[in-house]
Protein backbone atom coordinates (compact mmCIF):
# COMPACT_ATOMS: atom_id res chain seq x y z
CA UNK A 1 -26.14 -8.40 -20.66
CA UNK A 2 -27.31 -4.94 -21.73
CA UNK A 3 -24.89 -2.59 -23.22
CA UNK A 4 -25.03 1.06 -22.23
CA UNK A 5 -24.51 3.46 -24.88
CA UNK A 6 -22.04 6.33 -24.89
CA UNK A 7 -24.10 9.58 -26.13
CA UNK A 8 -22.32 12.83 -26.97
CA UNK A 9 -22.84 16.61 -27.57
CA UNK A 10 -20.22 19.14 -28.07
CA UNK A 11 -19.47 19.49 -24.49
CA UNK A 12 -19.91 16.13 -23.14
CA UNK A 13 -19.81 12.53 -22.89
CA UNK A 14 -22.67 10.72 -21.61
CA UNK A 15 -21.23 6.88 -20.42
CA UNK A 16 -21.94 4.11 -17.69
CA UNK A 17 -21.90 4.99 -14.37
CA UNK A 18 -18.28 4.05 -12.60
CA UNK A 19 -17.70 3.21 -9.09
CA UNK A 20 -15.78 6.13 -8.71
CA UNK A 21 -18.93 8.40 -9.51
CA UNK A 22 -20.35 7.37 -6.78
CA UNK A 23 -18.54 9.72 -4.61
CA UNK A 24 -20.26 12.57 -6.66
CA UNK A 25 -23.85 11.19 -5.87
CA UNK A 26 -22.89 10.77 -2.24
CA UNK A 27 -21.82 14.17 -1.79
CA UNK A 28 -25.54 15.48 -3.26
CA UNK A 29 -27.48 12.74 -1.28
CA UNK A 30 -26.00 13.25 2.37
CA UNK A 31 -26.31 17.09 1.60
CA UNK A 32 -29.24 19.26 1.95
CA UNK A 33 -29.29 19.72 -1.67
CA UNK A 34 -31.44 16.49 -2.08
CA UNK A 35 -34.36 17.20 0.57
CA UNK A 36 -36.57 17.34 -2.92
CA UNK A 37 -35.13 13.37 -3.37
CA UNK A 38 -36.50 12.43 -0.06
CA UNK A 39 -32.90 13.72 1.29
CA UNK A 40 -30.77 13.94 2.71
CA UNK A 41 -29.57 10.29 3.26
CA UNK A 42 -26.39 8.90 5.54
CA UNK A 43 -23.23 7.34 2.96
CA UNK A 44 -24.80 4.04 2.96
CA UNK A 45 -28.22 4.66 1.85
CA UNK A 46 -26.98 6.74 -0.59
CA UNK A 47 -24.80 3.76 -1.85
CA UNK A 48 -27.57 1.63 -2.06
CA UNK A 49 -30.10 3.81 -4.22
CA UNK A 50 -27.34 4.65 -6.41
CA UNK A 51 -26.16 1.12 -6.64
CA UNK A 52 -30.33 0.38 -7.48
CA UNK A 53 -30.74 3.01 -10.16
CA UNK A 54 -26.91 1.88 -12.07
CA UNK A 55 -28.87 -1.84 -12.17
CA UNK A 56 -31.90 -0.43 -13.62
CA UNK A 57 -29.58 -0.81 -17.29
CA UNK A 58 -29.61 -4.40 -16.61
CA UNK A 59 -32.90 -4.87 -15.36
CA UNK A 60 -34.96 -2.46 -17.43
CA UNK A 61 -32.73 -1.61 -20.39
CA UNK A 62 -31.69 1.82 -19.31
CA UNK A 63 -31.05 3.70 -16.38
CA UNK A 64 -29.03 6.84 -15.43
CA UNK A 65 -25.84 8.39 -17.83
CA UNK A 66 -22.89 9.65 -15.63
CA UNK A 67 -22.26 13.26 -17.34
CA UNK A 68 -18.33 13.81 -18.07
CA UNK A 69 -17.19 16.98 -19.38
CA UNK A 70 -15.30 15.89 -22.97
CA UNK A 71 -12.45 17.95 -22.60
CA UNK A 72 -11.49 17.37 -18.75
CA UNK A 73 -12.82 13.86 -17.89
CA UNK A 74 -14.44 15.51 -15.04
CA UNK A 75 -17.65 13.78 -13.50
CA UNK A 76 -20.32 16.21 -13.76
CA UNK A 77 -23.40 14.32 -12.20
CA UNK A 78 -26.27 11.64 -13.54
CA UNK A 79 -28.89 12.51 -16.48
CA UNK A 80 -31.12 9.46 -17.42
CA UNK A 81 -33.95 6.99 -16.69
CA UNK A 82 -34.91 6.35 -12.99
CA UNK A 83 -37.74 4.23 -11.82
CA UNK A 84 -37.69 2.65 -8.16
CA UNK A 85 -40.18 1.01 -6.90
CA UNK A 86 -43.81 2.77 -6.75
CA UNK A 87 -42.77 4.50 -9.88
CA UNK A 88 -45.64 4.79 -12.45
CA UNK A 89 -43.36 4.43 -14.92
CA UNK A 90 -39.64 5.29 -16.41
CA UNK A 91 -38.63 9.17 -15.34
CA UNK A 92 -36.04 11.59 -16.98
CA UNK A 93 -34.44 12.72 -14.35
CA UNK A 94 -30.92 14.66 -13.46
CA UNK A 95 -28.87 15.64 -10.95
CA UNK A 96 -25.54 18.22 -11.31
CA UNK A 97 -22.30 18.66 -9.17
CA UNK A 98 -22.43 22.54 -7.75
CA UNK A 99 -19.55 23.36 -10.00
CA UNK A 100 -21.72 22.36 -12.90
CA UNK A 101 -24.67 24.16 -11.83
CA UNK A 102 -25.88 27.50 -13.70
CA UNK A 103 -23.91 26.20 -16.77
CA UNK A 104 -26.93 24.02 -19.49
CA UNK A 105 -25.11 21.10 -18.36
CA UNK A 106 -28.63 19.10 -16.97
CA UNK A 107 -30.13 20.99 -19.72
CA UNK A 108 -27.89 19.81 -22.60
CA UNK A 109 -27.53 15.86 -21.14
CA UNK A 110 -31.43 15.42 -20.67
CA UNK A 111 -31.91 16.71 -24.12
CA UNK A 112 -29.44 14.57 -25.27
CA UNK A 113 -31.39 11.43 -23.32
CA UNK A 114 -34.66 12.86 -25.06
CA UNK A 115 -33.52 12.54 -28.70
CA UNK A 116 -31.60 9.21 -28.04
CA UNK A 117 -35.25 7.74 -26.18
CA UNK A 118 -36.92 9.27 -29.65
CA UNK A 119 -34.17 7.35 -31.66
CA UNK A 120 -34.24 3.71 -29.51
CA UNK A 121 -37.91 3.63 -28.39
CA UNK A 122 -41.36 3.48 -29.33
CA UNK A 123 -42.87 5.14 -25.99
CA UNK A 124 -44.95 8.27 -26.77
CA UNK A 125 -43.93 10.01 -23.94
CA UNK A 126 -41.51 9.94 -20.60
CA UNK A 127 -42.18 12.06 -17.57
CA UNK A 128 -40.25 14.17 -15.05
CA UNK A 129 -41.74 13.48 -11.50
CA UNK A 130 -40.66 16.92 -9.58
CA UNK A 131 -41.73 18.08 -6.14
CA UNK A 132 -43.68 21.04 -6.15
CA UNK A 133 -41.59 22.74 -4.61
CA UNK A 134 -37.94 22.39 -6.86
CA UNK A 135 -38.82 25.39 -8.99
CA UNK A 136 -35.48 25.12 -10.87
CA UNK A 137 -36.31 21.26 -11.66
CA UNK A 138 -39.51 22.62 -12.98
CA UNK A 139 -38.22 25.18 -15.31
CA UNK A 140 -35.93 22.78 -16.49
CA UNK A 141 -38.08 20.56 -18.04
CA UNK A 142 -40.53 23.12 -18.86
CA UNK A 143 -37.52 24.37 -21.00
CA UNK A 144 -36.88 21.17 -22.63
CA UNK A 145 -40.12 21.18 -24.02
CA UNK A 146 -42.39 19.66 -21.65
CA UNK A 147 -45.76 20.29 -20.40
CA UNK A 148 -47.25 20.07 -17.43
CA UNK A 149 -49.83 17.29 -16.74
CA UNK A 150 -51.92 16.87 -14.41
CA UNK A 151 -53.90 13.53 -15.58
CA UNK A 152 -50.38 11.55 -14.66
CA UNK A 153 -49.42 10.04 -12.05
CA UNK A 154 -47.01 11.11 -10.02
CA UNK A 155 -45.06 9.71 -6.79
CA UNK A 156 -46.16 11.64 -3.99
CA UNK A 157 -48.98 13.80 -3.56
CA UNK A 158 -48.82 17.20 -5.03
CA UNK A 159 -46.16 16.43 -7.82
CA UNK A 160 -45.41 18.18 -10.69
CA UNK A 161 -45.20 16.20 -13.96
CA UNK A 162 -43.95 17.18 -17.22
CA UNK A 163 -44.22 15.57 -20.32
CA UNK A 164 -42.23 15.28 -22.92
CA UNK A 165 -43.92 13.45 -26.62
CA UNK A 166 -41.20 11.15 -28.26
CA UNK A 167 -42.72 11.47 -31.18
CA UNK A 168 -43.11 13.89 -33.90
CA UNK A 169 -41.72 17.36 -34.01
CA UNK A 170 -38.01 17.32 -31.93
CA UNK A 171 -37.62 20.01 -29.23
């Protein structure tokens, strides 16, 4: 059985997804918030890709981090690995409650997720797979340090994707 790992910064705690942050994800995926996700998606469909990324940990060896602010306890949203089906590979990916928006919060849990993949893994690189059209997505992992690339593959047509090298210099 895999062990997820508990990651830190200064402002939060980076755990294994609970059954009780599910509600968070639901509220994102039934709204209009996710249409760049494929969204948005009834309760139950919602339930079922969530339930399908939490398993990636035991089926891949990571998966997504629920975000918790350290000094609340509050559930902030999901930074981590995703990679359903027809995914070229492993994806950084994030997702924020709206209180949490505006704030570094995606910003300072994917980084987070970028220095512990440096840390635990040999892979060169990991992608963000971001429609075209989710300009903040884009600047976000343009700020982390990515590039864009155009010789990967993406999931749709038209995707944007950013890479981000595991090894040498830290962002």
């Amino acid at each position: 059985m895999t062990t997820i790992p508990t990651l830190t910064t200064d402002r939060l705690i980076l755990r294994a997804p609970r059954l009780a942050d599910f509600d968070a994800w639901a509220d994102y995926f039934t709204s209009p918030r996710s249409v760049f996700e494929g969204g948005p998606f009834d309760r139950v469909q919602a339930y079922r890709i969530w339930a399908s990324d939490v398993a990636l940990w035991q089926l891949r060896g990571y998966g997504p981090f629920a975000v918790e602010d350290r000094d609340t306890g509050a559930h902030l949203g999901d930074v981590g690995l995703y990679q359903s089906a027809g995914y070229p590979a492993a994806e950084l990916g994030w997702f924020t409650v709206p209180q949490a928006e505006g704030k570094g919060i995606a910003f300072e849990a994917a980084q987070r997720v970028l220095d512990w993949l440096r840390d635990t893994t040999d892979w060169p690189h990991v992608t963000n797979i971001i429609h075209p059209d989710n300009d903040r997505s884009i600047a976000l992992g343009l700020r982390l340090g990515g590039v864009i690339d155009p010789s990967l593959p993406g999931i749709d047509q038209g995707d944007v994707v950013i890479r981000h090298d595991l090894k040498g210099a830290q962002t």
